[in-house]
PDB file of N, CA and C in Angstrom:
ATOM      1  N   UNK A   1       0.841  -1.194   0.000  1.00  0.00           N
ATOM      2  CA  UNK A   1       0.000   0.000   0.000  1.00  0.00           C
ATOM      3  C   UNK A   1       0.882   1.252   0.000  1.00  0.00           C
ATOM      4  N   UNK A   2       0.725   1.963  -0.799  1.00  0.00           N
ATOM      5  CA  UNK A   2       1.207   3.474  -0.953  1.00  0.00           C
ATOM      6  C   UNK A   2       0.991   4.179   0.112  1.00  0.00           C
ATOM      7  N   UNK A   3       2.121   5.387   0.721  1.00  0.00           N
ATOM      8  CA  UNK A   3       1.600   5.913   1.755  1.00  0.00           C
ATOM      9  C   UNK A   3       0.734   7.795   0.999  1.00  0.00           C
ATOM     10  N   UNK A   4       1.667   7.715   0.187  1.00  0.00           N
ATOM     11  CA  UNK A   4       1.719   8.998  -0.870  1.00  0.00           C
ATOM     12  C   UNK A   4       0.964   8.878  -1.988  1.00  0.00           C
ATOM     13  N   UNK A   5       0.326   9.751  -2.724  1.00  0.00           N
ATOM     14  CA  UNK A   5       0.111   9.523  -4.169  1.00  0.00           C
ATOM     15  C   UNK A   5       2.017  10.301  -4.489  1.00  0.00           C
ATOM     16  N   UNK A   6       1.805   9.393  -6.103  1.00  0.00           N
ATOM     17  CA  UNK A   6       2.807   9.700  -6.671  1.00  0.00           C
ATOM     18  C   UNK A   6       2.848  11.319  -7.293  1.00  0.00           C
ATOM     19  N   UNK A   7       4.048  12.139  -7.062  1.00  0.00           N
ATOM     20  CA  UNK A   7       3.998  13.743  -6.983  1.00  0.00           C
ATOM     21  C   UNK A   7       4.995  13.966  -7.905  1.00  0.00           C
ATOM     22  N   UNK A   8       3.965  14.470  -9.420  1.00  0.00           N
ATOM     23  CA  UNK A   8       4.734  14.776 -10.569  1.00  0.00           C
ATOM     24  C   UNK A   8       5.110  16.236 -10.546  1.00  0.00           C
ATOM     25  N   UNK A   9       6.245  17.187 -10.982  1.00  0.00           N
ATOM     26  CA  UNK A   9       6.280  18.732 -11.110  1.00  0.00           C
ATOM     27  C   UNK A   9       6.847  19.225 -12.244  1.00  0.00           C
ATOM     28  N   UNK A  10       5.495  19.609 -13.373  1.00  0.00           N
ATOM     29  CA  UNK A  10       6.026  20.145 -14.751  1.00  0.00           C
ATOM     30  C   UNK A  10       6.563  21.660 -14.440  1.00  0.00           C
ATOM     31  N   UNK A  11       6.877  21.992 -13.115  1.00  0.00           N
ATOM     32  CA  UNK A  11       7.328  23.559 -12.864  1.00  0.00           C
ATOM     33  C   UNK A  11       8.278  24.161 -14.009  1.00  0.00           C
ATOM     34  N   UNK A  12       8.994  22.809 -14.381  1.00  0.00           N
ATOM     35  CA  UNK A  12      10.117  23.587 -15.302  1.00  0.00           C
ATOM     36  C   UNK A  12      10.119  24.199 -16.606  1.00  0.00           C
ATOM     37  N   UNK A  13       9.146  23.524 -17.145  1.00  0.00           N
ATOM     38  CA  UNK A  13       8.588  22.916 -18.952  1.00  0.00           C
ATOM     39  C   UNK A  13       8.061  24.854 -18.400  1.00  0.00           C
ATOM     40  N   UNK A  14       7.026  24.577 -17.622  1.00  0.00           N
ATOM     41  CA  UNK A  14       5.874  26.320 -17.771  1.00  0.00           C
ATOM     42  C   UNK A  14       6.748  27.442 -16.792  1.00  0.00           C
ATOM     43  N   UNK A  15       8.141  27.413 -16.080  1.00  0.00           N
ATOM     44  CA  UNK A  15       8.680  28.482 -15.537  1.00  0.00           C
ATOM     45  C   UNK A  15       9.769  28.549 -16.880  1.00  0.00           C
ATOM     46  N   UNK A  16      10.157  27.998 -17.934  1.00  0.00           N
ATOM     47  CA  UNK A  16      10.804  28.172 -18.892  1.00  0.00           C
ATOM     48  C   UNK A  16      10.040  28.862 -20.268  1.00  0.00           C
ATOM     49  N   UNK A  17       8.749  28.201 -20.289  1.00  0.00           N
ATOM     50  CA  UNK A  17       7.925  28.961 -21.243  1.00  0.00           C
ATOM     51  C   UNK A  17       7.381  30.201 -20.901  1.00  0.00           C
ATOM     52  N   UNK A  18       7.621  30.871 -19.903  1.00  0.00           N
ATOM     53  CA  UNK A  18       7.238  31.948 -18.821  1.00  0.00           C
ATOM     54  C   UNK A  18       8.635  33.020 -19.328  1.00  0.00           C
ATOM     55  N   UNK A  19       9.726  32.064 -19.483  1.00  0.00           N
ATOM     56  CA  UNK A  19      10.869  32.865 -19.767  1.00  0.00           C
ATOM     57  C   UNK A  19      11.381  33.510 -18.380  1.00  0.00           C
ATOM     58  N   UNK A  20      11.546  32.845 -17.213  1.00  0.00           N
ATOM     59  CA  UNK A  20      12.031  32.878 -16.144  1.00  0.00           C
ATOM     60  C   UNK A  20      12.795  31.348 -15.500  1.00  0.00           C
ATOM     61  N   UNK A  21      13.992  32.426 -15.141  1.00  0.00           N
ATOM     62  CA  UNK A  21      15.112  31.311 -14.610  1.00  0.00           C
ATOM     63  C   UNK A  21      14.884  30.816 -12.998  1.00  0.00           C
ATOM     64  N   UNK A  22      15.378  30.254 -12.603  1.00  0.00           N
ATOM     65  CA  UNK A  22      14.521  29.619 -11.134  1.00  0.00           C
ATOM     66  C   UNK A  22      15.053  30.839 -10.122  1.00  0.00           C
ATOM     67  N   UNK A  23      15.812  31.320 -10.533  1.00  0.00           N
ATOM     68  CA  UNK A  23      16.016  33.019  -9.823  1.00  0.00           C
ATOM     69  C   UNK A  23      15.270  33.518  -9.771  1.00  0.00           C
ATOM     70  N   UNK A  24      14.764  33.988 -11.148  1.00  0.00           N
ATOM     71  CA  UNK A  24      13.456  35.084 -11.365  1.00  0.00           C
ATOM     72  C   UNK A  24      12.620  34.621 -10.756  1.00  0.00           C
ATOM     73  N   UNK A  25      11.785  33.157 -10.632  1.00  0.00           N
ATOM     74  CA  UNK A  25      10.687  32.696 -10.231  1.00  0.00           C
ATOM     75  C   UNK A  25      10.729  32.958  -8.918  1.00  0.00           C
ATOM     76  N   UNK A  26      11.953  32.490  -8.119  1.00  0.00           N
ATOM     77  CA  UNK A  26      11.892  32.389  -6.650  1.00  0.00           C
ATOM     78  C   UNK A  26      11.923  33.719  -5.999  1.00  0.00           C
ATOM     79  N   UNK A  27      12.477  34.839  -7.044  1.00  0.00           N
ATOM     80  CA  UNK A  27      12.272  36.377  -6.261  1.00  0.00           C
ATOM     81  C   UNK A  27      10.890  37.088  -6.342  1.00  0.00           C
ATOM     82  N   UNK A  28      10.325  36.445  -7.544  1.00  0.00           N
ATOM     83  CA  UNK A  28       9.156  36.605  -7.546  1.00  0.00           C
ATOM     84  C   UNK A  28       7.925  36.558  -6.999  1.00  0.00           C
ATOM     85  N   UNK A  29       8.212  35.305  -6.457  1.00  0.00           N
ATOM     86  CA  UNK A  29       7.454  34.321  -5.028  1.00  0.00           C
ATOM     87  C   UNK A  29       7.572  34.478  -3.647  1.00  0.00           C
ATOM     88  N   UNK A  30       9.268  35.396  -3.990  1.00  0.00           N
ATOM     89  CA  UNK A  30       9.432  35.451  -2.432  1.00  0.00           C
ATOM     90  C   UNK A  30       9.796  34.148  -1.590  1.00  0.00           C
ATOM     91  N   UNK A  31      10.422  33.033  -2.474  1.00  0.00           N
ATOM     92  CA  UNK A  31      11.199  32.073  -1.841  1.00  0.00           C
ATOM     93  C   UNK A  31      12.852  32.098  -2.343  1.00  0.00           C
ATOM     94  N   UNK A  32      13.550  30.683  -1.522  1.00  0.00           N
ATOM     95  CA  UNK A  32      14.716  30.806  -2.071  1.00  0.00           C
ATOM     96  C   UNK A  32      14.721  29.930  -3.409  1.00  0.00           C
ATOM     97  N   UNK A  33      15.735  30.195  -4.646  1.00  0.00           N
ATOM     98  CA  UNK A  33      15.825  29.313  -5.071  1.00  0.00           C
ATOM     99  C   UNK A  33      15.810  28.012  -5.112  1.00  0.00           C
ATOM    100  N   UNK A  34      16.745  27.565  -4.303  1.00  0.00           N
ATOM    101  CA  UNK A  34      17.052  26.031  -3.875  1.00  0.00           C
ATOM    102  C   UNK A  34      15.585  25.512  -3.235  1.00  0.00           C
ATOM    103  N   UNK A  35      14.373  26.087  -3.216  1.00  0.00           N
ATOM    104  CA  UNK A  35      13.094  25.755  -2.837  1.00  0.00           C
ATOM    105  C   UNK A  35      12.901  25.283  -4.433  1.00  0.00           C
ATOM    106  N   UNK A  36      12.880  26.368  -5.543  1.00  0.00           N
ATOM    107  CA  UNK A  36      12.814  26.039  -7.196  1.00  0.00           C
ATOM    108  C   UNK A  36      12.980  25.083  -7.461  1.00  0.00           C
ATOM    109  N   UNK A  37      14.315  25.038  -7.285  1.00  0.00           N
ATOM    110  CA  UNK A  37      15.342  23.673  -7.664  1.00  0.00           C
ATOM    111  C   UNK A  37      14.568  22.385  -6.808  1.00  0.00           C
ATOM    112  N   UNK A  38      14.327  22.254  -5.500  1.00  0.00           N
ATOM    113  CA  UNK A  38      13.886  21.124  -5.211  1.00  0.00           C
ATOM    114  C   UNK A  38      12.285  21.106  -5.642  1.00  0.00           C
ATOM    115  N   UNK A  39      11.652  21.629  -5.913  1.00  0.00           N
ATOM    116  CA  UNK A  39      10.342  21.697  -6.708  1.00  0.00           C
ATOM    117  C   UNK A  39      10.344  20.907  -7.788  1.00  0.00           C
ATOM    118  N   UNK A  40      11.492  21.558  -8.760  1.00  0.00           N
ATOM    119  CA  UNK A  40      11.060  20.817 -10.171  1.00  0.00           C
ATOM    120  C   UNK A  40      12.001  19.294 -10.131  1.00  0.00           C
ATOM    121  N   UNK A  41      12.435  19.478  -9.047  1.00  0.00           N
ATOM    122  CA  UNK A  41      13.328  17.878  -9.016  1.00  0.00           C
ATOM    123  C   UNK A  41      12.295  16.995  -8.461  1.00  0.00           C
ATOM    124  N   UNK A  42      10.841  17.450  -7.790  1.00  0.00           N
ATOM    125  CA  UNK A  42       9.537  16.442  -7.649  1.00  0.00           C
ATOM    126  C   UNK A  42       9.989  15.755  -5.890  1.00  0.00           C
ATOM    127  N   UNK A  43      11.491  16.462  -5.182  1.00  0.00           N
ATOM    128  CA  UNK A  43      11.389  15.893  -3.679  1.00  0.00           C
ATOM    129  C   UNK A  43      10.913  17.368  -3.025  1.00  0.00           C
ATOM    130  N   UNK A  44       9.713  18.350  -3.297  1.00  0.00           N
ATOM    131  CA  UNK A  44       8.882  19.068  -2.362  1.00  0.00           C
ATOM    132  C   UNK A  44       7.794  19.015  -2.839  1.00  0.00           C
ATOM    133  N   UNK A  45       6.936  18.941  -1.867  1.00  0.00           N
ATOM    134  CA  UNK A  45       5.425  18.993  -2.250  1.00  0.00           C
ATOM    135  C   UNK A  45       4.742  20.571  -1.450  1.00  0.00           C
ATOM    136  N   UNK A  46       4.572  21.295  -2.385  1.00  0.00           N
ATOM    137  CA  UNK A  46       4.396  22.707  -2.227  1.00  0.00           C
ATOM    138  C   UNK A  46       3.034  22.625  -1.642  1.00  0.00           C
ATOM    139  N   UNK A  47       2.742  23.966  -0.789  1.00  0.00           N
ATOM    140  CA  UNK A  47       1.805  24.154   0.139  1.00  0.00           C
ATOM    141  C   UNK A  47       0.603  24.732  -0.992  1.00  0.00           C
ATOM    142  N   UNK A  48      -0.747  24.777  -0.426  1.00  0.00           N
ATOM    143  CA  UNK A  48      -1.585  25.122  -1.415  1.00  0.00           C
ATOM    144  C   UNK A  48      -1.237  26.627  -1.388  1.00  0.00           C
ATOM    145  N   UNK A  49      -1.185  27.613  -0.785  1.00  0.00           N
ATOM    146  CA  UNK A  49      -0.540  28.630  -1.425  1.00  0.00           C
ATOM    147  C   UNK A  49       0.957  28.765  -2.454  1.00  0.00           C
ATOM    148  N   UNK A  50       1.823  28.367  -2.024  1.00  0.00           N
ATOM    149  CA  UNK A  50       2.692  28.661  -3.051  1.00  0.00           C
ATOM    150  C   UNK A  50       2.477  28.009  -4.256  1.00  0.00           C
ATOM    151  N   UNK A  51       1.950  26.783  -4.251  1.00  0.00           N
ATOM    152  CA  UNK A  51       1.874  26.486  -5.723  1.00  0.00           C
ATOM    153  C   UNK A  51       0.269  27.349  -6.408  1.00  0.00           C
ATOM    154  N   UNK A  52      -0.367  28.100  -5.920  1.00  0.00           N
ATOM    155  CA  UNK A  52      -1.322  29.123  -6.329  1.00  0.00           C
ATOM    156  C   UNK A  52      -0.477  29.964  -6.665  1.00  0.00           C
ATOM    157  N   UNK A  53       0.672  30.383  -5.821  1.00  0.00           N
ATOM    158  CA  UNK A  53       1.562  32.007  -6.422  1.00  0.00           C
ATOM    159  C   UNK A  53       2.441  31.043  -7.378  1.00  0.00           C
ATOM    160  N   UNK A  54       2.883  30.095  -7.573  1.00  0.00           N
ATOM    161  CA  UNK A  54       3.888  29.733  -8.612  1.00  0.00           C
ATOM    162  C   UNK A  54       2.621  29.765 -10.012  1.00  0.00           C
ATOM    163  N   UNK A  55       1.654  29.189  -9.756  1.00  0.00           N
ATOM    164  CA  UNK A  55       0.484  29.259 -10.698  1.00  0.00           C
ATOM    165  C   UNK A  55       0.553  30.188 -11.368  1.00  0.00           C
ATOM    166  N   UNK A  56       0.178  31.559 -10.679  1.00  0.00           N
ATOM    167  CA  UNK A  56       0.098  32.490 -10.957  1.00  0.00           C
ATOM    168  C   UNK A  56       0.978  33.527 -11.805  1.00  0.00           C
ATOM    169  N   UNK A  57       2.455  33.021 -11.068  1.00  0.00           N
ATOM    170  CA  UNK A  57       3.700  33.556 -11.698  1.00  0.00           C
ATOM    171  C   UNK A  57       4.178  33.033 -13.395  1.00  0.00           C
ATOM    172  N   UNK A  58       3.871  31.677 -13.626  1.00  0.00           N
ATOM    173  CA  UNK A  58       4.266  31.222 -14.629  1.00  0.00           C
ATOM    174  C   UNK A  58       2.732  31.111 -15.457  1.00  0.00           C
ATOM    175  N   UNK A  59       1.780  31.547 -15.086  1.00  0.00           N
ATOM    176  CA  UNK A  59       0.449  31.724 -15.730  1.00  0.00           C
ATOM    177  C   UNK A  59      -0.249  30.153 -16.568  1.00  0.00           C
ATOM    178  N   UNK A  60      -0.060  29.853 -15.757  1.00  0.00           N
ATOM    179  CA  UNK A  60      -0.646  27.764 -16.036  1.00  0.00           C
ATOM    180  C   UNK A  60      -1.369  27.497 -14.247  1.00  0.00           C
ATOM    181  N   UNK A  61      -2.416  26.528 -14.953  1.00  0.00           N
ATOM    182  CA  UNK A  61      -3.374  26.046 -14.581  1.00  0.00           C
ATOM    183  C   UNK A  61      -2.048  25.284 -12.912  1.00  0.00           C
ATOM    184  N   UNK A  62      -2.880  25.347 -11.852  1.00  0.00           N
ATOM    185  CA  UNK A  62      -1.700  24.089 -10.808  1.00  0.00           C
ATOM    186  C   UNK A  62      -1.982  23.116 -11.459  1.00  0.00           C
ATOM    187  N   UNK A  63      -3.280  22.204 -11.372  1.00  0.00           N
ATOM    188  CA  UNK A  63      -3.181  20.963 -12.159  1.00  0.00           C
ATOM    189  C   UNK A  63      -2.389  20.309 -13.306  1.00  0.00           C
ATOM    190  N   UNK A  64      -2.405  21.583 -13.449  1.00  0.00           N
ATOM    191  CA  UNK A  64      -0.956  20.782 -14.960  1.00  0.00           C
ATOM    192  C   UNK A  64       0.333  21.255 -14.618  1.00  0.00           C
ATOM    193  N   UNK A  65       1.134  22.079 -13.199  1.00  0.00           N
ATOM    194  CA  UNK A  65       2.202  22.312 -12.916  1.00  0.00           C
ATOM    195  C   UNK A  65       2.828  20.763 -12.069  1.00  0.00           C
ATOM    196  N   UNK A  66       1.180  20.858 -11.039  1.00  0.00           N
ATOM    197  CA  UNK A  66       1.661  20.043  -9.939  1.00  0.00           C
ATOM    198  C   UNK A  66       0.990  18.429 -10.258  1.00  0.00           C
ATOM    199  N   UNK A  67       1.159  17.132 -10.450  1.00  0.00           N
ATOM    200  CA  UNK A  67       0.445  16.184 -10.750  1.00  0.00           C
ATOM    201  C   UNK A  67       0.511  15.282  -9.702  1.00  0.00           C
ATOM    202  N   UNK A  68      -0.286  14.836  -9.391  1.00  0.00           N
ATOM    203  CA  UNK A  68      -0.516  13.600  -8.240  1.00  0.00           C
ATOM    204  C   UNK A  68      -1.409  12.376  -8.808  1.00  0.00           C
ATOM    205  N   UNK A  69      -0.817  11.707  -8.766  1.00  0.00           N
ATOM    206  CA  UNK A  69      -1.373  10.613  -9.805  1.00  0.00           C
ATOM    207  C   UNK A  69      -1.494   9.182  -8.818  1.00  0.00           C
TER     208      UNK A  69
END
């Protein structure tokens, strides 16, 4: 038995089509980078606010940033 659903993060594919580097994103957000970086590497599972402001920042739906399958 799974304890987790499995936690997919297309952050990178839509903070690149956004035309922001994980710098820009994270000053944007008001986090640190190395929060970025472990985001799109899929070992953080972002709080329902920040992945609403990452939403917001890279202008894509959460459902298609953040996947839980």
């Amino acid at each position: 038995m799974k304890s987790m659903a499995e936690f997919v993060c297309h952050l990178k594919k839509y903070r690149q089509m956004a035309g922001l580097t994980q710098e820009d994103l994270a000053l944007k957000i008001g986090v640190r980078r190395e929060t970025i970086s472990r985001l799109e590497a899929g070992k953080y599972n972002p709080s329902l606010k920040l992945a609403m402001e990452i939403s917001r920042a890279v202008r894509a739906p959460i459902e298609e940033i953040f996947v839980f399958e």
